[in-house]
PDB file of N, CA and C in Angstrom:
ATOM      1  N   UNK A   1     155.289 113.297 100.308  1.00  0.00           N
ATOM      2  CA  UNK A   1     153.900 113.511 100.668  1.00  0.00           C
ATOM      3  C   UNK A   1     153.387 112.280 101.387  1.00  0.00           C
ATOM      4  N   UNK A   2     152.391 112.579 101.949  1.00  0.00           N
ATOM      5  CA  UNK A   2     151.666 111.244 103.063  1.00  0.00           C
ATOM      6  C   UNK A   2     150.685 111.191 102.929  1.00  0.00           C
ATOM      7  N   UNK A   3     149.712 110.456 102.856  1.00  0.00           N
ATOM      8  CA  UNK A   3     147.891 109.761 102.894  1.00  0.00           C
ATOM      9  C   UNK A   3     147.949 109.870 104.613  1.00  0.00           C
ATOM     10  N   UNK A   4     147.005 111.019 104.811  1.00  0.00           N
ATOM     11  CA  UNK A   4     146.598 110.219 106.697  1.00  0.00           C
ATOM     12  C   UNK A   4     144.946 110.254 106.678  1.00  0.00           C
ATOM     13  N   UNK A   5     144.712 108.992 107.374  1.00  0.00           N
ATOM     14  CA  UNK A   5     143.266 108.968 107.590  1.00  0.00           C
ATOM     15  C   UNK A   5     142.949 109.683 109.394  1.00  0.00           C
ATOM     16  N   UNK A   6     142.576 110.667 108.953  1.00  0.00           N
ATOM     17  CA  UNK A   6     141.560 111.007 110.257  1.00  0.00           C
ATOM     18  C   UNK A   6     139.844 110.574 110.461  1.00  0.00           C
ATOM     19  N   UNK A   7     139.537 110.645 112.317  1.00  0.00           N
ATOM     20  CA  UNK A   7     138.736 110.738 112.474  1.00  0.00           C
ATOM     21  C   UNK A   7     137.709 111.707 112.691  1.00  0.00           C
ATOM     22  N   UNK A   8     136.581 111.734 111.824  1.00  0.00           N
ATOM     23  CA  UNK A   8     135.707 113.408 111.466  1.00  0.00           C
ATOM     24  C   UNK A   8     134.910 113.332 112.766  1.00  0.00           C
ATOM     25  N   UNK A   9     134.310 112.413 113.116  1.00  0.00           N
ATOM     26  CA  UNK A   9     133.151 111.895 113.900  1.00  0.00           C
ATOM     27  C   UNK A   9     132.806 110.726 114.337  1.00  0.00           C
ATOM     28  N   UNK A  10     132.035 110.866 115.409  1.00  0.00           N
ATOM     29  CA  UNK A  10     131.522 108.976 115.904  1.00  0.00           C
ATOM     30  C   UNK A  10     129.950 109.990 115.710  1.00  0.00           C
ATOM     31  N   UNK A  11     128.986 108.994 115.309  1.00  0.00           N
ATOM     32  CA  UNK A  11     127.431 109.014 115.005  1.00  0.00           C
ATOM     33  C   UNK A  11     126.862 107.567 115.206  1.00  0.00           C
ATOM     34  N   UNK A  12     126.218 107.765 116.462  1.00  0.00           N
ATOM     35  CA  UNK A  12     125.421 106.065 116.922  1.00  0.00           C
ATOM     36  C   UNK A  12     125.937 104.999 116.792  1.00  0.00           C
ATOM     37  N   UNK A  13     127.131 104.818 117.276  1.00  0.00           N
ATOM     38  CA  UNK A  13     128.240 103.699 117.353  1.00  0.00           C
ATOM     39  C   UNK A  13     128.770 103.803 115.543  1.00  0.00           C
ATOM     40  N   UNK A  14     129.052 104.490 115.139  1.00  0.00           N
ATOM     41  CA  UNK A  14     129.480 104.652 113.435  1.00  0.00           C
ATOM     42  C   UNK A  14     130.624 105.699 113.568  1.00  0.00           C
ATOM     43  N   UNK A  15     132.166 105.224 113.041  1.00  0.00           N
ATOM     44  CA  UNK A  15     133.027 106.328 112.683  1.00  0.00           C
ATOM     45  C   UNK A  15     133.074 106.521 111.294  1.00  0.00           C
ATOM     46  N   UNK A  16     133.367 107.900 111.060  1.00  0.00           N
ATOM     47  CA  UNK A  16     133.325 108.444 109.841  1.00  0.00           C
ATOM     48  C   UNK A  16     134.716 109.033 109.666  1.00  0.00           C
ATOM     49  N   UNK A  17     135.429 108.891 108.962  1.00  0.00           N
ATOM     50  CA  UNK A  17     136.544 109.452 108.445  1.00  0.00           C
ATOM     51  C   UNK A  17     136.867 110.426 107.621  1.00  0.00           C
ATOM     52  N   UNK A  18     138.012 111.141 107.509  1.00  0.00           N
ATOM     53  CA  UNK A  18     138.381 112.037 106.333  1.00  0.00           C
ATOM     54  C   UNK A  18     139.806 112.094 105.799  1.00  0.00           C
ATOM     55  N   UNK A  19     140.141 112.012 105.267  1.00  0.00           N
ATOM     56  CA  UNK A  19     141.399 112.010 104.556  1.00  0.00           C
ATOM     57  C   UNK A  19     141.825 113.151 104.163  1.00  0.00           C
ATOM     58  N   UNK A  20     143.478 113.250 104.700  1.00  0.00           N
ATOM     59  CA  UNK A  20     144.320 114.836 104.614  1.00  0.00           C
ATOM     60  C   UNK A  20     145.949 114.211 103.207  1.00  0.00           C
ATOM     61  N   UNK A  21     146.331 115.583 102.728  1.00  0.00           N
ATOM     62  CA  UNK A  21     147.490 114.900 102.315  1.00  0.00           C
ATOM     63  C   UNK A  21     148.327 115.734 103.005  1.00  0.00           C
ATOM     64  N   UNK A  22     149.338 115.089 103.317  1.00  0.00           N
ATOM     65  CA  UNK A  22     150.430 116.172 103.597  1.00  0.00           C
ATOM     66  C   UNK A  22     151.417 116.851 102.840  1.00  0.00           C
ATOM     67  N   UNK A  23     151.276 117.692 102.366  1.00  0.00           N
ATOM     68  CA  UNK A  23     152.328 118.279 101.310  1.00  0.00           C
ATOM     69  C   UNK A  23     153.381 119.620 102.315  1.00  0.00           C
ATOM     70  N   UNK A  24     154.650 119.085 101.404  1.00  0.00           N
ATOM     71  CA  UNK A  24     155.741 119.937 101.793  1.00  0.00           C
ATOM     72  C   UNK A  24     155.986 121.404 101.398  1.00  0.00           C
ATOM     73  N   UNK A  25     155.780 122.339 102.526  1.00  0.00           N
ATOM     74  CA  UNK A  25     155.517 123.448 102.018  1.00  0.00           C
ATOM     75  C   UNK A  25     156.416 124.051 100.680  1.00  0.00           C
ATOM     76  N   UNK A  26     157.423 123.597 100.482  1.00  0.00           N
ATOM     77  CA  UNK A  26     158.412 124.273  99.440  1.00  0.00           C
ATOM     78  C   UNK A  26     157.343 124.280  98.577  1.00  0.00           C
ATOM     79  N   UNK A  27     156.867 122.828  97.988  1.00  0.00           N
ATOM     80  CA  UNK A  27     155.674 122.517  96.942  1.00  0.00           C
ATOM     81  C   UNK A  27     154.616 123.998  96.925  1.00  0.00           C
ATOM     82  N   UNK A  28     154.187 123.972  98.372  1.00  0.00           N
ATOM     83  CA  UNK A  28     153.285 124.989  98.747  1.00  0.00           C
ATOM     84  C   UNK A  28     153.170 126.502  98.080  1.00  0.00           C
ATOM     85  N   UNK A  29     154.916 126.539  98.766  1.00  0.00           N
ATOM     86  CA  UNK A  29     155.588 128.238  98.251  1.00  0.00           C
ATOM     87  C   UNK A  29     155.861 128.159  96.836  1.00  0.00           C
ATOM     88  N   UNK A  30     156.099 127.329  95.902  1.00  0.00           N
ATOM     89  CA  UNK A  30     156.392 126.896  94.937  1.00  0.00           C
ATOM     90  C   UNK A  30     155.378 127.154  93.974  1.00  0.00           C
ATOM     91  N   UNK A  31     153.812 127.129  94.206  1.00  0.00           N
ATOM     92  CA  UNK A  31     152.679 126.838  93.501  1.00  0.00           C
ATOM     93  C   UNK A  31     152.402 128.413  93.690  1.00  0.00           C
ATOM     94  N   UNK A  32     152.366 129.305  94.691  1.00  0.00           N
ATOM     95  CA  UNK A  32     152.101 130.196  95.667  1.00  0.00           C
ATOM     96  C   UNK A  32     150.950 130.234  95.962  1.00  0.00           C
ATOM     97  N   UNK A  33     150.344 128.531  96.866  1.00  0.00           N
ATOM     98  CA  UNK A  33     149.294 128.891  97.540  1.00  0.00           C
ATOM     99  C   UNK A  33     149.076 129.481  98.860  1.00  0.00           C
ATOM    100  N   UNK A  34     147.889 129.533  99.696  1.00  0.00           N
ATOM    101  CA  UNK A  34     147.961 130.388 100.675  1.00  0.00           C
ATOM    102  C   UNK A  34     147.050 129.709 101.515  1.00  0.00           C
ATOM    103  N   UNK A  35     147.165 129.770 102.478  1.00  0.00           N
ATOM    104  CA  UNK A  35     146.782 128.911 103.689  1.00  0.00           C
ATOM    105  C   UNK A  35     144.764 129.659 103.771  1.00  0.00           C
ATOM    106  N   UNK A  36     144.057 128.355 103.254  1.00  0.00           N
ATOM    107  CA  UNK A  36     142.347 128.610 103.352  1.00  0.00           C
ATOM    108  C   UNK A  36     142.152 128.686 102.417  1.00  0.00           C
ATOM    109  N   UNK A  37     143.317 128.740 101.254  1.00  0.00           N
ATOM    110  CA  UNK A  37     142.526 128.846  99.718  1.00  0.00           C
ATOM    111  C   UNK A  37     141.646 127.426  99.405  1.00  0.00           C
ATOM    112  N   UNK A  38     140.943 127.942  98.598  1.00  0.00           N
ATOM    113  CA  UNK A  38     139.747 126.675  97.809  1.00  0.00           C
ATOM    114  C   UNK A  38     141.031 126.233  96.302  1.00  0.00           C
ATOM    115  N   UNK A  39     140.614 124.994  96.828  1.00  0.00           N
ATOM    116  CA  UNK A  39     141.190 123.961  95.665  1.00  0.00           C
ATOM    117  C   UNK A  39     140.111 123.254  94.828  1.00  0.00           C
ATOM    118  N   UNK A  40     140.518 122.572  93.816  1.00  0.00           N
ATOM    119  CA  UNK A  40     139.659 121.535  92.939  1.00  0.00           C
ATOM    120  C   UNK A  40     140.133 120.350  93.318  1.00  0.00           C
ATOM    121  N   UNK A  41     139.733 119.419  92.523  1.00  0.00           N
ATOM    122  CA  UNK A  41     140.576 118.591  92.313  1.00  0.00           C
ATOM    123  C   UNK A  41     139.660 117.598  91.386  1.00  0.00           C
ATOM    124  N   UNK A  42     140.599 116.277  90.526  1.00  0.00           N
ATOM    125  CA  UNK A  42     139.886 115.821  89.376  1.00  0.00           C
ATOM    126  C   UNK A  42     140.721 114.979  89.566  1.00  0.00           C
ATOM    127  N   UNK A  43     140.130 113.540  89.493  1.00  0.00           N
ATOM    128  CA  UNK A  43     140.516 112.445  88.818  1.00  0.00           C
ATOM    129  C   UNK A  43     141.056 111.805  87.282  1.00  0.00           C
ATOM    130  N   UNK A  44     141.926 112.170  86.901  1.00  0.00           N
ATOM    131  CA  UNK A  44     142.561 111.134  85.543  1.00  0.00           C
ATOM    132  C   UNK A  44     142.793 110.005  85.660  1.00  0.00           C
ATOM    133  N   UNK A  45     142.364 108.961  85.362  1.00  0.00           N
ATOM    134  CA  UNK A  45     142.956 107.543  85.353  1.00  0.00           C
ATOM    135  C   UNK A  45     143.593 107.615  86.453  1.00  0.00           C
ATOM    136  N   UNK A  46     144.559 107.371  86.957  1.00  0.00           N
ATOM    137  CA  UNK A  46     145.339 106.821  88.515  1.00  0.00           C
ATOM    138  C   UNK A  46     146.026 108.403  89.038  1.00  0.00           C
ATOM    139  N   UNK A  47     145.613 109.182  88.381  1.00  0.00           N
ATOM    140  CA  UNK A  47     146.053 110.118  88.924  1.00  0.00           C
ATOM    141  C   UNK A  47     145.059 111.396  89.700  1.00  0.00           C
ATOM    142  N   UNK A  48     145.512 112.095  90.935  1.00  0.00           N
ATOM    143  CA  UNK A  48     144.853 113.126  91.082  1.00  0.00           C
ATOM    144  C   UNK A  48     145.553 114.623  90.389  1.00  0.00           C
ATOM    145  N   UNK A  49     144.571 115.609  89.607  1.00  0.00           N
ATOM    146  CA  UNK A  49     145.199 116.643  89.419  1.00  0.00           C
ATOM    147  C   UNK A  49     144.382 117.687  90.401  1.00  0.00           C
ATOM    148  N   UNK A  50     144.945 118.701  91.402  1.00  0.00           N
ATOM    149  CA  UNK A  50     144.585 119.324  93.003  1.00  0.00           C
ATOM    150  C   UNK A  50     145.146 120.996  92.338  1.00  0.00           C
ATOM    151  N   UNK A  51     144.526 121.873  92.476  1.00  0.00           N
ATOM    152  CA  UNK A  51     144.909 123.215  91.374  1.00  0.00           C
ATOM    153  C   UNK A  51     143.702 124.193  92.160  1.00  0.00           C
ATOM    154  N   UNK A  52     143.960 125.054  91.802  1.00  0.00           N
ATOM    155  CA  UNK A  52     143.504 126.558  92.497  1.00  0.00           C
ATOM    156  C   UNK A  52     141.895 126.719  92.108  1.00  0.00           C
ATOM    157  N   UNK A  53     140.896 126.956  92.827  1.00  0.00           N
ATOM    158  CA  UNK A  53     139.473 127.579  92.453  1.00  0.00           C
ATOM    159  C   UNK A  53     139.498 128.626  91.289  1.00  0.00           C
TER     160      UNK A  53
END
C-alpha cells in the first residue's frame, strides 16, 4: 500500500491537499468491496481501522 498526497485546490495563493491510499485490488476483491462504496474509518492508537458504511 502507498500514502500519496494530492493536490485538491489552489484558493488565493493557498494549496490545499488530500490524501489517497493505494490499496491492491486482491485486498479489494478479498473484502468484496465495490468501486463508490462509502467507507468509515476510525482511529485506534497508531492504527487506522477503514470498513464498510
Amino acid at each position: 500500500m502507498k500514502l500519496q498526497k494530492q493536490l485538491s485546490r489552489k484558493y488565493e495563493g493557498k494549496e490545499y491537499a488530500k490524501y489517497v491510499i493505494v490499496i491492491k485490488p486482491k485486498y479489494i476483491e478479498k473484502l468484496g468491496w465495490k468501486d463508490g462504496e462509502e467507507l468509515e474509518a476510525e482511529v485506534k492508537g497508531d492504527k487506522l481501522i477503514i470498513e464498510k458504511d
